[in-house]
Protein backbone atom coordinates (compact mmCIF):
# COMPACT_ATOMS: atom_id res chain seq x y z
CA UNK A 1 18.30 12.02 8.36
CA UNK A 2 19.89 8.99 8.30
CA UNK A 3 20.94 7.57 4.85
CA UNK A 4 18.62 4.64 4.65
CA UNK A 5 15.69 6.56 5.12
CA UNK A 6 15.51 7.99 1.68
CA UNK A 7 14.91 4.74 0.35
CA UNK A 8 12.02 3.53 2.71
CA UNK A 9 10.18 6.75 1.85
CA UNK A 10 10.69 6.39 -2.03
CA UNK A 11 9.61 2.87 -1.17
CA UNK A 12 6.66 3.97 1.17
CA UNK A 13 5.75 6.50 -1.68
CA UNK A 14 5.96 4.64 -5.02
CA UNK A 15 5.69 0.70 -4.83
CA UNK A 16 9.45 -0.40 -5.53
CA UNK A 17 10.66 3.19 -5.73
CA UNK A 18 13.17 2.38 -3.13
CA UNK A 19 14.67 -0.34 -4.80
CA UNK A 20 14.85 1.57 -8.28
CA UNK A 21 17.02 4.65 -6.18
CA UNK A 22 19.52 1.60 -5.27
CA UNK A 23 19.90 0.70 -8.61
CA UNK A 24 18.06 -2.63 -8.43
CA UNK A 25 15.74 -1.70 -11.38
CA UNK A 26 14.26 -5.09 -12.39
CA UNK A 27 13.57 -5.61 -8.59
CA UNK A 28 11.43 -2.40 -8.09
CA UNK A 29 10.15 -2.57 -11.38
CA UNK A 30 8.82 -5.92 -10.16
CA UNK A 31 7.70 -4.84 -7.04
CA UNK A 32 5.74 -1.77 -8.61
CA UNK A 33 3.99 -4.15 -10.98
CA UNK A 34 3.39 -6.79 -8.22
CA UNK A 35 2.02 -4.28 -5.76
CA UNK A 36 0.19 -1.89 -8.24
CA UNK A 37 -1.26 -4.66 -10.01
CA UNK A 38 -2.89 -6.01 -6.46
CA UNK A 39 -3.96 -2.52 -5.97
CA UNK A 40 -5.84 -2.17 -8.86
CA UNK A 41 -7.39 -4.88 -9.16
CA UNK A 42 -9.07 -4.45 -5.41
CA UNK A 43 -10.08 -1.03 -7.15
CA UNK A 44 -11.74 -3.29 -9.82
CA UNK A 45 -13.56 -5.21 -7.23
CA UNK A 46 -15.28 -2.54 -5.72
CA UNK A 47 -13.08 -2.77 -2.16
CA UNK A 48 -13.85 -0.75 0.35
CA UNK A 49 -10.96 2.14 0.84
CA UNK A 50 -10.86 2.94 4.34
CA UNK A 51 -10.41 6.37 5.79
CA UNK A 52 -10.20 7.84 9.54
CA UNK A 53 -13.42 7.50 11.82
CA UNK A 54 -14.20 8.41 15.06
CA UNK A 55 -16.88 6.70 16.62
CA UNK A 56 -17.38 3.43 19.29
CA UNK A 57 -14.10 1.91 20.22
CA UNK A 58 -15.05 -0.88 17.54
CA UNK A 59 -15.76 1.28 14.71
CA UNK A 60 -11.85 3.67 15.53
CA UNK A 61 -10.28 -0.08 15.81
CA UNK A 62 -11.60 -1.36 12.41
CA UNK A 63 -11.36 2.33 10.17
CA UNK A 64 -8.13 2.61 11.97
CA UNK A 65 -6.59 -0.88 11.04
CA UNK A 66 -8.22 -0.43 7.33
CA UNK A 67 -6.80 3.45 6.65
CA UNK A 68 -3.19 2.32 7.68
CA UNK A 69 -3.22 -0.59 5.51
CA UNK A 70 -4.82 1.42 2.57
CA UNK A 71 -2.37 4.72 3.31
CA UNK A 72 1.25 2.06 3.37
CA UNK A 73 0.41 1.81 -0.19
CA UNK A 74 1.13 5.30 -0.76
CA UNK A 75 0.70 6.94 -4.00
CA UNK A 76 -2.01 4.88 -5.39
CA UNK A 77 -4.25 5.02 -2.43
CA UNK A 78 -3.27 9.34 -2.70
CA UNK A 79 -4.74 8.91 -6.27
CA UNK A 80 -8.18 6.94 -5.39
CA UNK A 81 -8.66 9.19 -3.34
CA UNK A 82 -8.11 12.27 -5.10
CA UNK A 83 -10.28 10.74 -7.93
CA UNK A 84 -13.51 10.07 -5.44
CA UNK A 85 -12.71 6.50 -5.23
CA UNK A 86 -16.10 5.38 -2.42
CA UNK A 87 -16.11 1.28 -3.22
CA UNK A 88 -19.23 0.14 -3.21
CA UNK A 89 -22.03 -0.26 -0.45
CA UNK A 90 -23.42 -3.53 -1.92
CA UNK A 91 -22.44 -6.86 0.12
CA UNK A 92 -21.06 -9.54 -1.73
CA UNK A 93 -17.69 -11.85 -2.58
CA UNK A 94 -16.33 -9.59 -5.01
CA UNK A 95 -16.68 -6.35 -2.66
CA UNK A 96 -15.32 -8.42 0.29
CA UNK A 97 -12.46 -9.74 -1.87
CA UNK A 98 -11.58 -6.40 -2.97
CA UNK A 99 -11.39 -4.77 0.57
CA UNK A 100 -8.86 -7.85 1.18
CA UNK A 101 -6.81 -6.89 -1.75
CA UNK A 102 -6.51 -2.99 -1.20
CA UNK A 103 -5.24 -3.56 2.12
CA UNK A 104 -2.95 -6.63 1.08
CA UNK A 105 -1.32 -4.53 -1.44
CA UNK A 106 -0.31 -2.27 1.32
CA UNK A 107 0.94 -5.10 3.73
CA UNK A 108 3.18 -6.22 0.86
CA UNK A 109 4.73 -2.70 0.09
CA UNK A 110 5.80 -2.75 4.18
CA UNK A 111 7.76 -6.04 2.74
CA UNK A 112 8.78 -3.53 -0.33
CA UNK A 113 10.02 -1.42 2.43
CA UNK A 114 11.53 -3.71 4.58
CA UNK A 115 13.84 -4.94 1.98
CA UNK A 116 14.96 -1.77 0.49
CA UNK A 117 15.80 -0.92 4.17
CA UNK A 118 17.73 -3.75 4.69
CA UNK A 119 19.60 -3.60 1.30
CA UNK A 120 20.67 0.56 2.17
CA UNK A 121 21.80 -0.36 5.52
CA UNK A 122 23.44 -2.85 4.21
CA UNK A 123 21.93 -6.25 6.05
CA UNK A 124 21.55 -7.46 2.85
CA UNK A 125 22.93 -8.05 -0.81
């Protein structure tokens, strides 16, 4: 394993994790706020949480797309899930605004991951 990759998977796992194993506390602390915070409030929404479907080409493209956006957040998508986290079924802003957040929030933890990666292998200060 190479060294780096401990902190991309502390990162991939827990929001700013990475950053808080390379001793940039404030930084991940930030990050696990930041990220967290977008999380939960797509949860408060009602956002749809995407998992795995097989179906028309279509349907895979879109569940697909959705469930790895939702699963790069890591441990707080594990824990909607585990809790029965469904969204909600009703059409609306809010709903539509929340699907946008929940998979936002795990486009910005790649970022998370991305810089703790370049920080470990040293790219970056």
């Amino acid at each position: 394993m190479k060294p780096w990759m401990k902190f991309v998977i502390a990162a991939w796992l827990l929001p700013g994790g990475g950053h808080i194993l390379l001793g940039r506390h404030w930084r991940g602390i930030f990050l696990l706020v930041s990220v967290v915070a977008m999380y939960l409030f797509g949860l408060m929404m009602r956002g749809s949480i995407f998992l795995p479907k097989a179906g028309d080409l279509m349907t895979t493209l879109i569940h697909s797309g959705g469930f790895l956006c939702n699963l790069l957040v890591g441990f707080p998508y594990v824990l909607a899930i585990a809790f029965g986290y469904e969204g909600s079924d009703l059409p609306g802003l809010g709903f539509d605004y929340g699907t946008i957040f929940l998979a936002s929030a795990g486009l910005l933890n790649v970022l998370c991951m991305v810089d703790a990666f370049e920080i470990a292998s040293g790219k970056k200060n």
